[in-house]
PDB file of N, CA and C in Angstrom:
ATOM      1  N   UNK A   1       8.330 -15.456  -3.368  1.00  0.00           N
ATOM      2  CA  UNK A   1       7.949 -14.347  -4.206  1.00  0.00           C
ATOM      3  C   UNK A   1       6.453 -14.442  -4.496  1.00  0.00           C
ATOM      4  N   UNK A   2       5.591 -13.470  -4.618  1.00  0.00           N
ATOM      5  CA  UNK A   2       4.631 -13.213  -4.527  1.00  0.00           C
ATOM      6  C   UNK A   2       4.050 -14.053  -6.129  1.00  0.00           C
ATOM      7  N   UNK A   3       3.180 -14.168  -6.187  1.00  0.00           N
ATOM      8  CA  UNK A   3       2.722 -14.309  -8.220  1.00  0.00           C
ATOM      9  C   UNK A   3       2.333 -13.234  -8.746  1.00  0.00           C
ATOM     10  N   UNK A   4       2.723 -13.077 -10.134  1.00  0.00           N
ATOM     11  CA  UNK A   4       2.647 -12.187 -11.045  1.00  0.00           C
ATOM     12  C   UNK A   4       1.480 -12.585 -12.117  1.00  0.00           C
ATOM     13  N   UNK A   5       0.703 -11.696 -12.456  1.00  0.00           N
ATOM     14  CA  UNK A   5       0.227 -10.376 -11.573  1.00  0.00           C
ATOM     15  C   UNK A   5      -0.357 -10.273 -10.323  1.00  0.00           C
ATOM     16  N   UNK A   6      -0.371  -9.604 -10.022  1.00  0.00           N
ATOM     17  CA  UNK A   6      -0.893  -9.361  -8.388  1.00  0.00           C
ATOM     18  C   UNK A   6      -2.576  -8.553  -8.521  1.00  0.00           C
ATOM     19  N   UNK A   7      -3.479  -8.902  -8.186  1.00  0.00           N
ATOM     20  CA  UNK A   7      -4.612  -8.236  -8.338  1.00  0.00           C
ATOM     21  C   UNK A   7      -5.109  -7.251  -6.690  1.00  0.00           C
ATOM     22  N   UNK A   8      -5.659  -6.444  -7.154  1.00  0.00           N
ATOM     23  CA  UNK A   8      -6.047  -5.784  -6.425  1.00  0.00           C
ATOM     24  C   UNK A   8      -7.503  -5.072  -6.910  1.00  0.00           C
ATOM     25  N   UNK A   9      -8.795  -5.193  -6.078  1.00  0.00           N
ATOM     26  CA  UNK A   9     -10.072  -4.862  -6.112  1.00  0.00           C
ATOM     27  C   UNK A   9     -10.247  -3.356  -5.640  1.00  0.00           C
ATOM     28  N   UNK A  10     -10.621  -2.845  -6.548  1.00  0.00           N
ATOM     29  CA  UNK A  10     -11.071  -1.225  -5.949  1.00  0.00           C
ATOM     30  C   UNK A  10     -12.602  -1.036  -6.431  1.00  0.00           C
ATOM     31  N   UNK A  11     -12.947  -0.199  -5.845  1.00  0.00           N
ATOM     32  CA  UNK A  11     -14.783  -0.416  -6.429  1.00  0.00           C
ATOM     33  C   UNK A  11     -15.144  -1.236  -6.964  1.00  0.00           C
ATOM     34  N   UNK A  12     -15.197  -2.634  -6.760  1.00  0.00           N
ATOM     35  CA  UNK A  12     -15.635  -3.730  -7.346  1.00  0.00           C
ATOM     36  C   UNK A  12     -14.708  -4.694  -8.445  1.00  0.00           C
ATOM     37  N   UNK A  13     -13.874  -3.900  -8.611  1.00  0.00           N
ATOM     38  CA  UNK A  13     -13.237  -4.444  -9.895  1.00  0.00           C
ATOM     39  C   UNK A  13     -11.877  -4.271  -9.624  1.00  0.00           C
ATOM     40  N   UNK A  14     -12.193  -5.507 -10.462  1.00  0.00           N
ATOM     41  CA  UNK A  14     -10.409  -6.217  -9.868  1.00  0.00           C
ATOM     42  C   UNK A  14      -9.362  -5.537 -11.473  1.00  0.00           C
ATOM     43  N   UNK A  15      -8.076  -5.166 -11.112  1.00  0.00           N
ATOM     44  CA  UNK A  15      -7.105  -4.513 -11.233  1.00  0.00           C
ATOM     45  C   UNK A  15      -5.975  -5.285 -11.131  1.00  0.00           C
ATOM     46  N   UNK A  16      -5.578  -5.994 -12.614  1.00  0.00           N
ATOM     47  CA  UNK A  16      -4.451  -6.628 -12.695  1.00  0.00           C
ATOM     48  C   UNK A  16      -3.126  -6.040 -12.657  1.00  0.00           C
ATOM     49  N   UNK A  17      -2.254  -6.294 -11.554  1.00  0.00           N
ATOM     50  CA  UNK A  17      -0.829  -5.691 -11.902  1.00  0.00           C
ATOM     51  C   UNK A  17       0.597  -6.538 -12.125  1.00  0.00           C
ATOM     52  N   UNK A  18       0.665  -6.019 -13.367  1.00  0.00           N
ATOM     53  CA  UNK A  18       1.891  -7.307 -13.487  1.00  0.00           C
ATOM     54  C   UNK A  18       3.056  -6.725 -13.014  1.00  0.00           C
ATOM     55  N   UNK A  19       3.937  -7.721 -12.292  1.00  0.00           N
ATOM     56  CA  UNK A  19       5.491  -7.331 -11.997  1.00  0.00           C
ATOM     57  C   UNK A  19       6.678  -6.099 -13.291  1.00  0.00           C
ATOM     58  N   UNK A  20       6.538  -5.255 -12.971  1.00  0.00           N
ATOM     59  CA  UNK A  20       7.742  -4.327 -13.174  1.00  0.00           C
ATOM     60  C   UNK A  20       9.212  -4.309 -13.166  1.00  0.00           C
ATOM     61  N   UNK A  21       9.156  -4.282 -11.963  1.00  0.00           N
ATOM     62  CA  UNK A  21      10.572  -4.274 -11.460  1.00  0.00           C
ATOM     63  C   UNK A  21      10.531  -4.958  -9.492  1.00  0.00           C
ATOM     64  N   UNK A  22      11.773  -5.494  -9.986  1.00  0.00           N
ATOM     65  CA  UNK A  22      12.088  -6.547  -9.079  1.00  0.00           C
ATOM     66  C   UNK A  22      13.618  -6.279  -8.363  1.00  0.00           C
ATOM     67  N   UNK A  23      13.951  -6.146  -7.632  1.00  0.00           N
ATOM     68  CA  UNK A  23      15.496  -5.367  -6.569  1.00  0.00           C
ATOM     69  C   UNK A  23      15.822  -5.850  -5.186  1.00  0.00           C
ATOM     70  N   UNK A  24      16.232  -6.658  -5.050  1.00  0.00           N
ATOM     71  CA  UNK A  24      16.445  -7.303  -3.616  1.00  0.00           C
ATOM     72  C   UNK A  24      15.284  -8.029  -2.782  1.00  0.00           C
ATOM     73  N   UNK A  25      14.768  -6.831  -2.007  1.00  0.00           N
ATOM     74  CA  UNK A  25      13.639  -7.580  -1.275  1.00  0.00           C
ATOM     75  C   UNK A  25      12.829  -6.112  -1.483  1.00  0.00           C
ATOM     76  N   UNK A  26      12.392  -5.984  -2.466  1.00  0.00           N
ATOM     77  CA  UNK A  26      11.030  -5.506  -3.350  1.00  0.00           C
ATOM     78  C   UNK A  26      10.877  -6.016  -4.574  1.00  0.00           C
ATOM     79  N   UNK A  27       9.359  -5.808  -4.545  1.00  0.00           N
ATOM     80  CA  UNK A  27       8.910  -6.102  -6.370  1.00  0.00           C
ATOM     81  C   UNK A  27       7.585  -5.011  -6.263  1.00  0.00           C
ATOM     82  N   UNK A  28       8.000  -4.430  -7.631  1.00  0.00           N
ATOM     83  CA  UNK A  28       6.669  -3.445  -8.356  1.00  0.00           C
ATOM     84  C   UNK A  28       5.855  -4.340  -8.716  1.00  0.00           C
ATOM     85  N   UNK A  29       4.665  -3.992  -8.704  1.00  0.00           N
ATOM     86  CA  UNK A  29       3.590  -4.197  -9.815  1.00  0.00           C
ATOM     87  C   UNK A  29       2.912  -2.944 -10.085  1.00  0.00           C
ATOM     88  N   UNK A  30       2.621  -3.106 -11.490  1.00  0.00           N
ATOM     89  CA  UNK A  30       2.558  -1.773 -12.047  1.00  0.00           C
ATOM     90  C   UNK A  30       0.736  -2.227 -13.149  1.00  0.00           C
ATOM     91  N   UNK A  31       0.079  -1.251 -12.923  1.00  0.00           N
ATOM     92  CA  UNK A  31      -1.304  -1.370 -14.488  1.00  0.00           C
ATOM     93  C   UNK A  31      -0.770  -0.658 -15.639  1.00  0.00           C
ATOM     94  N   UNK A  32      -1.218  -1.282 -16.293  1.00  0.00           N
ATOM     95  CA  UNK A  32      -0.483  -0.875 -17.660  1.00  0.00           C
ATOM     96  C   UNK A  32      -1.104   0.587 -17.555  1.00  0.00           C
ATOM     97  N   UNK A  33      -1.953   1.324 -17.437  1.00  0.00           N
ATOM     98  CA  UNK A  33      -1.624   3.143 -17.648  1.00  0.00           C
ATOM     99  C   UNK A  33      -1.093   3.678 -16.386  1.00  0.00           C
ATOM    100  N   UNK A  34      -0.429   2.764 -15.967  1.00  0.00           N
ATOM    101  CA  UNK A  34       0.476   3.027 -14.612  1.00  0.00           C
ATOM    102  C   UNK A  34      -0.504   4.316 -13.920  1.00  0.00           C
ATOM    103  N   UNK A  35      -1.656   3.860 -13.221  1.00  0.00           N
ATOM    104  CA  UNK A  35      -2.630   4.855 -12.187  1.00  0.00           C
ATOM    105  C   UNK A  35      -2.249   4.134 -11.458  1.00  0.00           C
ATOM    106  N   UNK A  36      -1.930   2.099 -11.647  1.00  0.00           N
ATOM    107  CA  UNK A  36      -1.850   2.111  -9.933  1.00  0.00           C
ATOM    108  C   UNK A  36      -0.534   1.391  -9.733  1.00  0.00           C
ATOM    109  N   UNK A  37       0.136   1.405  -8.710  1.00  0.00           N
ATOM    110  CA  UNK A  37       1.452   0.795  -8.348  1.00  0.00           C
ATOM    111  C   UNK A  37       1.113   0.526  -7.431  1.00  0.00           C
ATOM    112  N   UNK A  38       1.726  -0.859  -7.161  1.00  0.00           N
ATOM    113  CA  UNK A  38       1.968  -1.665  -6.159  1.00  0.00           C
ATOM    114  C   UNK A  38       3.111  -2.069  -5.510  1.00  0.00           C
ATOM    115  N   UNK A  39       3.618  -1.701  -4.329  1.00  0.00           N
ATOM    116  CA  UNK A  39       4.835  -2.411  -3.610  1.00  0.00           C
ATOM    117  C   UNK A  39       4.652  -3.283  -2.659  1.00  0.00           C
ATOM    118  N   UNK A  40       6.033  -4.248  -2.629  1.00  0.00           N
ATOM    119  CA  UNK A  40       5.913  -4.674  -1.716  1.00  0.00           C
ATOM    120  C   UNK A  40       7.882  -4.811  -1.019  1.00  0.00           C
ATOM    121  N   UNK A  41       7.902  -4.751   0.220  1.00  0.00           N
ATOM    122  CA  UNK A  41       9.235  -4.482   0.408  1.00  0.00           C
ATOM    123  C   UNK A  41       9.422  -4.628   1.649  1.00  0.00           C
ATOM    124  N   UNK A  42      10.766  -5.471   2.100  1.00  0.00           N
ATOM    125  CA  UNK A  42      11.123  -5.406   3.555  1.00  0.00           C
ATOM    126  C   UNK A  42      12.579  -4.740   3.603  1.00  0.00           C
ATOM    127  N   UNK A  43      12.605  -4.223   4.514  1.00  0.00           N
ATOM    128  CA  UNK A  43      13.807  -3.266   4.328  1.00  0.00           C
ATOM    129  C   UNK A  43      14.188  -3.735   6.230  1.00  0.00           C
ATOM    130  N   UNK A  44      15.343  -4.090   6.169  1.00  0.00           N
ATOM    131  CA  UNK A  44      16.333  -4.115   7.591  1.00  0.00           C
ATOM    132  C   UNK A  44      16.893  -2.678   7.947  1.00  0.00           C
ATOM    133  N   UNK A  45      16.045  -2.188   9.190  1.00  0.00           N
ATOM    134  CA  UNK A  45      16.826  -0.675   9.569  1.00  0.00           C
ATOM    135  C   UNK A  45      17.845  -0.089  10.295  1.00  0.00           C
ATOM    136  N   UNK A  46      18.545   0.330  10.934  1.00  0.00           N
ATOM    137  CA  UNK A  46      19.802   0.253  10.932  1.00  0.00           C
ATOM    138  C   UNK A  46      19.561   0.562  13.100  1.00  0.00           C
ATOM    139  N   UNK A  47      18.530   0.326  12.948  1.00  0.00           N
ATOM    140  CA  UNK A  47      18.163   0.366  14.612  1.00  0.00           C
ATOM    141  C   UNK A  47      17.559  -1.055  15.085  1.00  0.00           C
ATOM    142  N   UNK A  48      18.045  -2.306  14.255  1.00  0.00           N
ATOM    143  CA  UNK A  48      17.632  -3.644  14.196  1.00  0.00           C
ATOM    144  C   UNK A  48      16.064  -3.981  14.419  1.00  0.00           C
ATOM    145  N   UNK A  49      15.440  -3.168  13.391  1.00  0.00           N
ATOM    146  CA  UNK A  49      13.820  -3.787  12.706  1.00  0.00           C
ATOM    147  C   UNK A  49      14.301  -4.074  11.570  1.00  0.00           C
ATOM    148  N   UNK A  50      12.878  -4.687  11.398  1.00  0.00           N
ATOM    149  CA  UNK A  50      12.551  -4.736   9.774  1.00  0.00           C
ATOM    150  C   UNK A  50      11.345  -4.220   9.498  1.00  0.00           C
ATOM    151  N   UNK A  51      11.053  -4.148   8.681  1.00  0.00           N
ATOM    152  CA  UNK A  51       9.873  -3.064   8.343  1.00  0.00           C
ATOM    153  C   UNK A  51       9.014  -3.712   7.077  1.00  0.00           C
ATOM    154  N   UNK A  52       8.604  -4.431   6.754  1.00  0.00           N
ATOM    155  CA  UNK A  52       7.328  -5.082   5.756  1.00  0.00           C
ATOM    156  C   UNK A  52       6.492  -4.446   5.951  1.00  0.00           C
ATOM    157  N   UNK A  53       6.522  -4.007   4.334  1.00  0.00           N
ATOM    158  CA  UNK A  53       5.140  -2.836   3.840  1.00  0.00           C
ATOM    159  C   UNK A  53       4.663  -3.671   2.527  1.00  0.00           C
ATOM    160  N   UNK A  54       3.566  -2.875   2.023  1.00  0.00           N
ATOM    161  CA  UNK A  54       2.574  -3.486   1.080  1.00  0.00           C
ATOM    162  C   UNK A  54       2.133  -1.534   0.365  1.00  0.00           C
ATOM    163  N   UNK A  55       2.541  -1.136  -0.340  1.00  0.00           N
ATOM    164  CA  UNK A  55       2.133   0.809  -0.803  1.00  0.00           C
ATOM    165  C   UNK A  55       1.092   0.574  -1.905  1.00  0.00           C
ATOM    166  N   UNK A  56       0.322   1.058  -1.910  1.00  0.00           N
ATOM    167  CA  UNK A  56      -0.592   1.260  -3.080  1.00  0.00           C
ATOM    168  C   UNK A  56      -0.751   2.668  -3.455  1.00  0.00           C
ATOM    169  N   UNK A  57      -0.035   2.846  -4.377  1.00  0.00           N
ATOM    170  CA  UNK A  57       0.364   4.483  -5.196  1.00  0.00           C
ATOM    171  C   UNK A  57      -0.850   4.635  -6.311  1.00  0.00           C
ATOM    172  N   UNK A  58      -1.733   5.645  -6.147  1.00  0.00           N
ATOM    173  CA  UNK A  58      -3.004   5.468  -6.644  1.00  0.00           C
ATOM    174  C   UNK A  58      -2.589   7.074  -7.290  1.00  0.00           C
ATOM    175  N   UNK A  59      -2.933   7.234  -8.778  1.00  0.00           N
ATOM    176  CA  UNK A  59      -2.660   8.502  -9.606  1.00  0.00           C
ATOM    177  C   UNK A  59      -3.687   8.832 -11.132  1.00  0.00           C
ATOM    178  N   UNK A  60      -4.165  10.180 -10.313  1.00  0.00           N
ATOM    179  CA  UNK A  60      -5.593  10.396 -11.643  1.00  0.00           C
ATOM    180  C   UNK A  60      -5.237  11.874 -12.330  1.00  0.00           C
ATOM    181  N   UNK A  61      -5.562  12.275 -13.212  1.00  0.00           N
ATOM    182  CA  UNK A  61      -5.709  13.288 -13.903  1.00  0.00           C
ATOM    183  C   UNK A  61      -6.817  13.877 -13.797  1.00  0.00           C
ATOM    184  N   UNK A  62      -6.995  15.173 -13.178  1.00  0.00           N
ATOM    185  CA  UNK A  62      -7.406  16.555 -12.174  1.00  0.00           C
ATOM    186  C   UNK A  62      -7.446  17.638 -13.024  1.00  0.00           C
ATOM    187  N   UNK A  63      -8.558  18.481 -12.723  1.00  0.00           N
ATOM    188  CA  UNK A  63      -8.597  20.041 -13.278  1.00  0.00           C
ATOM    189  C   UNK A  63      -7.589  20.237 -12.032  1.00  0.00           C
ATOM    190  N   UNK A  64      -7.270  21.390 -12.737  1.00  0.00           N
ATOM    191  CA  UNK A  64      -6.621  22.026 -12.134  1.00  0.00           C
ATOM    192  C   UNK A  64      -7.376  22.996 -11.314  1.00  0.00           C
ATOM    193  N   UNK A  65      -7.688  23.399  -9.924  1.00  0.00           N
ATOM    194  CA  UNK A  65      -8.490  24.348  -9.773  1.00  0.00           C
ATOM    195  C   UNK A  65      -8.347  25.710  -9.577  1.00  0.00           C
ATOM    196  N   UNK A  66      -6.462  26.013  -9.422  1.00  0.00           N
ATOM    197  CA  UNK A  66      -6.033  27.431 -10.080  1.00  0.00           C
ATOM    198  C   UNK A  66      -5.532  27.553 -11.170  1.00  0.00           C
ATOM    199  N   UNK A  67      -6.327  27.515 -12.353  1.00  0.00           N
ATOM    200  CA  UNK A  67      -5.779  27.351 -13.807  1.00  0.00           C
ATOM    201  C   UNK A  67      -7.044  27.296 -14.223  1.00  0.00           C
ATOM    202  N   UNK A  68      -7.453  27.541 -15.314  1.00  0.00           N
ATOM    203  CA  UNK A  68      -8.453  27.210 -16.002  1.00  0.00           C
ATOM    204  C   UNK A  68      -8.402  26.487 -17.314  1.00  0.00           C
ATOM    205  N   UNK A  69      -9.441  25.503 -17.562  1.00  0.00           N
ATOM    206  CA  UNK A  69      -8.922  24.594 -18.681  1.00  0.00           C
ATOM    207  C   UNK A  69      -7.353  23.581 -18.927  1.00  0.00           C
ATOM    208  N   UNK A  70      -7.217  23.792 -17.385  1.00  0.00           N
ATOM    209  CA  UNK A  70      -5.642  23.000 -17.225  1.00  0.00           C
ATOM    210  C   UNK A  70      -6.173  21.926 -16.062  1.00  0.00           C
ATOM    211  N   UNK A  71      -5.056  20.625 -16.784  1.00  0.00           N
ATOM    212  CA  UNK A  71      -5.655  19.204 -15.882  1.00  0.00           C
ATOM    213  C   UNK A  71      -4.172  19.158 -15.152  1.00  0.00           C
ATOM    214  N   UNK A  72      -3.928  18.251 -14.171  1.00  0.00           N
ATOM    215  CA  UNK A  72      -2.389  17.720 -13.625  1.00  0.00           C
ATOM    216  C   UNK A  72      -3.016  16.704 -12.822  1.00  0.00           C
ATOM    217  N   UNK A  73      -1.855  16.062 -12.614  1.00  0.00           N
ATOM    218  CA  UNK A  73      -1.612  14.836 -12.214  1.00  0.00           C
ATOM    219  C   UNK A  73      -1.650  14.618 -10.990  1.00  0.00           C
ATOM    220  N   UNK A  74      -2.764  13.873 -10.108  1.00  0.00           N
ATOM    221  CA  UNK A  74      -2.273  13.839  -8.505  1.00  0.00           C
ATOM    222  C   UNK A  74      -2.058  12.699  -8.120  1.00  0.00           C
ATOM    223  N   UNK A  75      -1.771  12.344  -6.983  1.00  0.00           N
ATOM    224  CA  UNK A  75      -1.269  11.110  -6.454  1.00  0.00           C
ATOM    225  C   UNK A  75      -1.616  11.447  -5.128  1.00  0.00           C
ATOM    226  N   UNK A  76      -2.295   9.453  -4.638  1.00  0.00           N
ATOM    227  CA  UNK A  76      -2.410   9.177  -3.316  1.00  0.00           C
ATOM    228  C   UNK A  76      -1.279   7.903  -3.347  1.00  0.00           C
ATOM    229  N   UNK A  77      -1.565   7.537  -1.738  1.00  0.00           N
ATOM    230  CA  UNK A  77      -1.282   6.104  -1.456  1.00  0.00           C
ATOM    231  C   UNK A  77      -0.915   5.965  -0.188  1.00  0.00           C
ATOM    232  N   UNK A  78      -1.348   4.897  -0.294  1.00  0.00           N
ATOM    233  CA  UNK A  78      -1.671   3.956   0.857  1.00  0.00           C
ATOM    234  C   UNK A  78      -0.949   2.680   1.488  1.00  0.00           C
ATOM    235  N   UNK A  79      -0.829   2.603   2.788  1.00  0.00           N
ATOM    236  CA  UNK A  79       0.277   1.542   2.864  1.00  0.00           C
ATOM    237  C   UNK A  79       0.001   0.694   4.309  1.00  0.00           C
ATOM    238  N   UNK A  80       0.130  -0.359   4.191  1.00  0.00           N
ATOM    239  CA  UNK A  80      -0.157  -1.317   5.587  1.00  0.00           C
ATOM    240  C   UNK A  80       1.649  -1.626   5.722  1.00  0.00           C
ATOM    241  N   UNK A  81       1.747  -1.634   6.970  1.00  0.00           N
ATOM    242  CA  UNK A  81       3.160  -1.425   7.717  1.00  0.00           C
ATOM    243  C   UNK A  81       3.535  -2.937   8.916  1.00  0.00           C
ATOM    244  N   UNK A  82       4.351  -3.697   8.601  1.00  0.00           N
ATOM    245  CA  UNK A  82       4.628  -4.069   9.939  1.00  0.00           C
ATOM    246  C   UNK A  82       5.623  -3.647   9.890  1.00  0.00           C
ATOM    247  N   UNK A  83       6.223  -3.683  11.548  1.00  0.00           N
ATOM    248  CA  UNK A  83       7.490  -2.667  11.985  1.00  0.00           C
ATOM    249  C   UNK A  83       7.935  -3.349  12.924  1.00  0.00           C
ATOM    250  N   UNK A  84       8.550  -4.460  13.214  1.00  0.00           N
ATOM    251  CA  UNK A  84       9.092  -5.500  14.039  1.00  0.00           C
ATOM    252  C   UNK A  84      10.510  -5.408  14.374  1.00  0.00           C
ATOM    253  N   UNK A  85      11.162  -5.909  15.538  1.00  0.00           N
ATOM    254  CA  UNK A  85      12.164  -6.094  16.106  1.00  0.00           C
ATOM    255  C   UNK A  85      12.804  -7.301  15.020  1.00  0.00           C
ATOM    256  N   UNK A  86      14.096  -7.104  14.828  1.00  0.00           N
ATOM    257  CA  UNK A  86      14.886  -7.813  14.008  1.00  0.00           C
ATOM    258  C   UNK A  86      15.709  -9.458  14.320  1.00  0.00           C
ATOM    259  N   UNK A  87      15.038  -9.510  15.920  1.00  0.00           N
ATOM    260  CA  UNK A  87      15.555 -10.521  16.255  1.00  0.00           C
ATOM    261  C   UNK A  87      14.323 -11.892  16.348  1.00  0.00           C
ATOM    262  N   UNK A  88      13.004 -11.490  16.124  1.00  0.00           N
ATOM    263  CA  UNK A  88      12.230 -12.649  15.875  1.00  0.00           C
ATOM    264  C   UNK A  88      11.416 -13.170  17.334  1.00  0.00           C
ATOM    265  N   UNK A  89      11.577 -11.476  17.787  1.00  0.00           N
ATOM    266  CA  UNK A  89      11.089 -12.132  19.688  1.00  0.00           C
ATOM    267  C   UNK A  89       9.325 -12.030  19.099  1.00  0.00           C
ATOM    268  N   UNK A  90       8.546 -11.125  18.068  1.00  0.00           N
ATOM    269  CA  UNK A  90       7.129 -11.671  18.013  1.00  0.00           C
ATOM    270  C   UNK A  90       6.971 -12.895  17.065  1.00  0.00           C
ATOM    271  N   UNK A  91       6.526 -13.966  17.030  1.00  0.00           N
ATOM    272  CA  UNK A  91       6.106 -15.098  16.204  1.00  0.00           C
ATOM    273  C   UNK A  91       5.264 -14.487  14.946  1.00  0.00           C
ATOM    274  N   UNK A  92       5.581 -15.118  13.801  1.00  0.00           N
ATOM    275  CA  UNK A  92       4.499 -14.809  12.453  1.00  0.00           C
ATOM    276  C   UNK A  92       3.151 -14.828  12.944  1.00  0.00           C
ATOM    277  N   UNK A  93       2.917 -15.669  13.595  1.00  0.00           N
ATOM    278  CA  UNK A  93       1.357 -15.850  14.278  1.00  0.00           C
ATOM    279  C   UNK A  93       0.715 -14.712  15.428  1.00  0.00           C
ATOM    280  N   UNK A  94       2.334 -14.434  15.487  1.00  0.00           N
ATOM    281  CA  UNK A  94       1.518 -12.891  16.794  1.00  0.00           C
ATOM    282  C   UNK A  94       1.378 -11.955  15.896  1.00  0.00           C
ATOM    283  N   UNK A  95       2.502 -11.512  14.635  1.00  0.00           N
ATOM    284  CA  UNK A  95       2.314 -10.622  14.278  1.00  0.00           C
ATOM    285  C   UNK A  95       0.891 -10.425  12.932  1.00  0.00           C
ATOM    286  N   UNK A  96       0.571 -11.755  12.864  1.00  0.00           N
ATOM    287  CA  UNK A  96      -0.485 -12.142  11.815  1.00  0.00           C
ATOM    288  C   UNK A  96      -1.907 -11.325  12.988  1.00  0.00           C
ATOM    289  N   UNK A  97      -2.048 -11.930  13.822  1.00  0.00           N
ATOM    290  CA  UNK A  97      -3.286 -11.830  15.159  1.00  0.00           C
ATOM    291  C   UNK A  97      -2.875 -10.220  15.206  1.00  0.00           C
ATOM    292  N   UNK A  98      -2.210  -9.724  15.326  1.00  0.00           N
ATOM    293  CA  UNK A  98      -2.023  -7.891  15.405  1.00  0.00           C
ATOM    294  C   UNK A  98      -2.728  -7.285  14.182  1.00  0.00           C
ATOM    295  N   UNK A  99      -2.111  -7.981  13.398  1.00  0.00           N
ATOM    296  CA  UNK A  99      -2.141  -6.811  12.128  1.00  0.00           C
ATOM    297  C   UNK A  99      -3.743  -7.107  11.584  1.00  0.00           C
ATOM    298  N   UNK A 100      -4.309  -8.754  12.058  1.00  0.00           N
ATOM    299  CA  UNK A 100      -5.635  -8.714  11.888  1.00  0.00           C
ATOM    300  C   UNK A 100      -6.657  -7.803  12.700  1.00  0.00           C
ATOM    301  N   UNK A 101      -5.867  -8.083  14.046  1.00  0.00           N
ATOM    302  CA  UNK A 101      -7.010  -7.044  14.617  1.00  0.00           C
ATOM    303  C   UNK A 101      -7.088  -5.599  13.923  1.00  0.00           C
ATOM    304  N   UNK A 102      -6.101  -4.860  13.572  1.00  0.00           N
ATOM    305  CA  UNK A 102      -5.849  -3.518  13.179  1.00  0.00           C
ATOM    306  C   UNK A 102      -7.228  -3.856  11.772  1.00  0.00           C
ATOM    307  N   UNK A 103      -6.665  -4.357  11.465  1.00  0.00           N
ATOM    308  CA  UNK A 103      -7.664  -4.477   9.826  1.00  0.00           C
ATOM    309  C   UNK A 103      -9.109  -4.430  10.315  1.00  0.00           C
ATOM    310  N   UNK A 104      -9.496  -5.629  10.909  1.00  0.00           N
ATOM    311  CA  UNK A 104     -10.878  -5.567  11.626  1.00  0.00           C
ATOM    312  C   UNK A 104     -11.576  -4.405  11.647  1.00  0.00           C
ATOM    313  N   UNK A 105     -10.574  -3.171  12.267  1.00  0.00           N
ATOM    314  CA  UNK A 105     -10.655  -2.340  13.346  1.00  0.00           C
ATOM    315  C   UNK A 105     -10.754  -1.339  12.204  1.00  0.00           C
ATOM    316  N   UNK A 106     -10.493  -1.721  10.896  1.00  0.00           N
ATOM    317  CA  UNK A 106     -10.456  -0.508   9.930  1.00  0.00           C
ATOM    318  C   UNK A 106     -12.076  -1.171   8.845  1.00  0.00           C
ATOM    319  N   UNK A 107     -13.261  -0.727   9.856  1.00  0.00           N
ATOM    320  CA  UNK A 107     -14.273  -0.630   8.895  1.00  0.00           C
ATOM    321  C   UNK A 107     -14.658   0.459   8.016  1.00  0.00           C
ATOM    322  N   UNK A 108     -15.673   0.504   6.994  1.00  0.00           N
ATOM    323  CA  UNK A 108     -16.420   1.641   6.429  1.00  0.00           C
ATOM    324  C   UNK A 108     -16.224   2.894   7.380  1.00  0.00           C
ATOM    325  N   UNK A 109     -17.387   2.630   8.621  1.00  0.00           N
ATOM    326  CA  UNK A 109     -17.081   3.625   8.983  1.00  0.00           C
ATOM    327  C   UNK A 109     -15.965   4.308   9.869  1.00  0.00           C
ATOM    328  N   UNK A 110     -15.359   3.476  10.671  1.00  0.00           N
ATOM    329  CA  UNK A 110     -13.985   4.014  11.122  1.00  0.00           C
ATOM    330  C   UNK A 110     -12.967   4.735  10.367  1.00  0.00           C
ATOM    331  N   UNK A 111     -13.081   3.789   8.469  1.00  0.00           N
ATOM    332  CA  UNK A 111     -11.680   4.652   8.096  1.00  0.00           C
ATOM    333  C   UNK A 111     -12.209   5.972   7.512  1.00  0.00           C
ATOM    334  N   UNK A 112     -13.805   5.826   7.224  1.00  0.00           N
ATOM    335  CA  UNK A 112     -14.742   7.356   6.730  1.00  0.00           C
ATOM    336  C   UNK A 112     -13.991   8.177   7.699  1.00  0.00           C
ATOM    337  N   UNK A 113     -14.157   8.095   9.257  1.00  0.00           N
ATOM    338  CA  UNK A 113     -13.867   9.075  10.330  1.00  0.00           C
ATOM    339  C   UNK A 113     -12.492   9.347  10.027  1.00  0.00           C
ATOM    340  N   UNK A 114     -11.861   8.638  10.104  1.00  0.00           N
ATOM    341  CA  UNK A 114     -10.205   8.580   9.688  1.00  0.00           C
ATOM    342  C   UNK A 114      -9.907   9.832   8.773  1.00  0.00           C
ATOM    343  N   UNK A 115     -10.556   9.101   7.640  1.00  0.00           N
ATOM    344  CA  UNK A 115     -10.365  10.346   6.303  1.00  0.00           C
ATOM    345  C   UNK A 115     -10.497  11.533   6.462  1.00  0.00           C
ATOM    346  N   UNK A 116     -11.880  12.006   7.564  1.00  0.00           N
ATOM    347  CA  UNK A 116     -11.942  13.181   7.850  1.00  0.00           C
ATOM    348  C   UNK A 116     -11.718  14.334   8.431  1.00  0.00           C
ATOM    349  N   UNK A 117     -10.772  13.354   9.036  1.00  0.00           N
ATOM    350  CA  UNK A 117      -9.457  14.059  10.225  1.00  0.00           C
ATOM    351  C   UNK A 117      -9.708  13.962  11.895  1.00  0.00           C
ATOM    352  N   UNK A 118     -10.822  12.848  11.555  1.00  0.00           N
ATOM    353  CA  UNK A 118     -10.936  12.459  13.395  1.00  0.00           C
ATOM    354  C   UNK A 118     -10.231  11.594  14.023  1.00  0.00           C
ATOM    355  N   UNK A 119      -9.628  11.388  15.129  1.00  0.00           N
ATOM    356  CA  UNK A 119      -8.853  10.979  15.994  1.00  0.00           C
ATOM    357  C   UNK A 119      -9.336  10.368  17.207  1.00  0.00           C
TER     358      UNK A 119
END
C-alpha cells in the first residue's frame, strides 16, 4: 500500500493528499477542499489484463461564460495507464523501461503539442 498522504507537485508546490477511501485494490487520496483527487487502482478485466492506473481528478470554480455573474464547477483529469496481459509474459522491469520511455517522451513541449490537438 502506498503511504498516506500521497503528495503530488503542481506549479511548484507540493499538494498533500491524505487517504479517503480505500476498496479492494484502490485507494483515494483526496485535498482537503477536495480540487484534487487522486487514484490509484488495478482492476483484472474480463479479457485477462490488468489494467494499473494512477487518475488525477483536478476541479476549479469557473465563470460561467453563458450566464452572467454565475460561476460552476469544472473538472479535468489525467491518468497514466498500464494495460498488461494477465498472465505475467512482460517482466516489472519491461514494463517499468516502457512506461519510462513514454514519460521521457512526454516533455514541455511535446505534451504543449498534445494539448493542442496535434498528432
Amino acid at each position: 500500500m502506498f503511504s498516506d498522504p500521497q503528495s503530488i507537485t503542481i506549479s511548484s508546490v507540493a499538494q498533500s493528499l491524505p487517504r479517503t477511501g480505500s476498496e479492494g485494490q484502490t485507494s483515494v487520496y483526496t485535498k482537503d477542499d477536495e480540487t484534487l483527487r487522486f487514484t490509484l487502482s488495478h482492476i483484472s478485466t474480463n479479457k485477462g489484463r490488468v489494467r494499473r492506473a494512477a487518475r488525477l481528478d483536478v476541479s476549479k470554480i469557473a465563470s460561467d461564460p453563458f450566464t452572467a455573474n454565475q460561476s460552476r464547477k469544472v473538472n479535468s483529469a489525467f491518468y497514466i495507464v498500464f494495460d498488461e496481459p494477465a498472465d505475467g509474459v512482460f517482466t516489472n522491469a519491461e514494463l517499468l523501461a516502457n512506461m519510462k520511455g513514454l514519460v521521457a517522451w512526454a516533455s514541455d513541449a511535446n505534451l504543449t503539442k498534445l494539448i493542442a490537438g496535434e498528432s
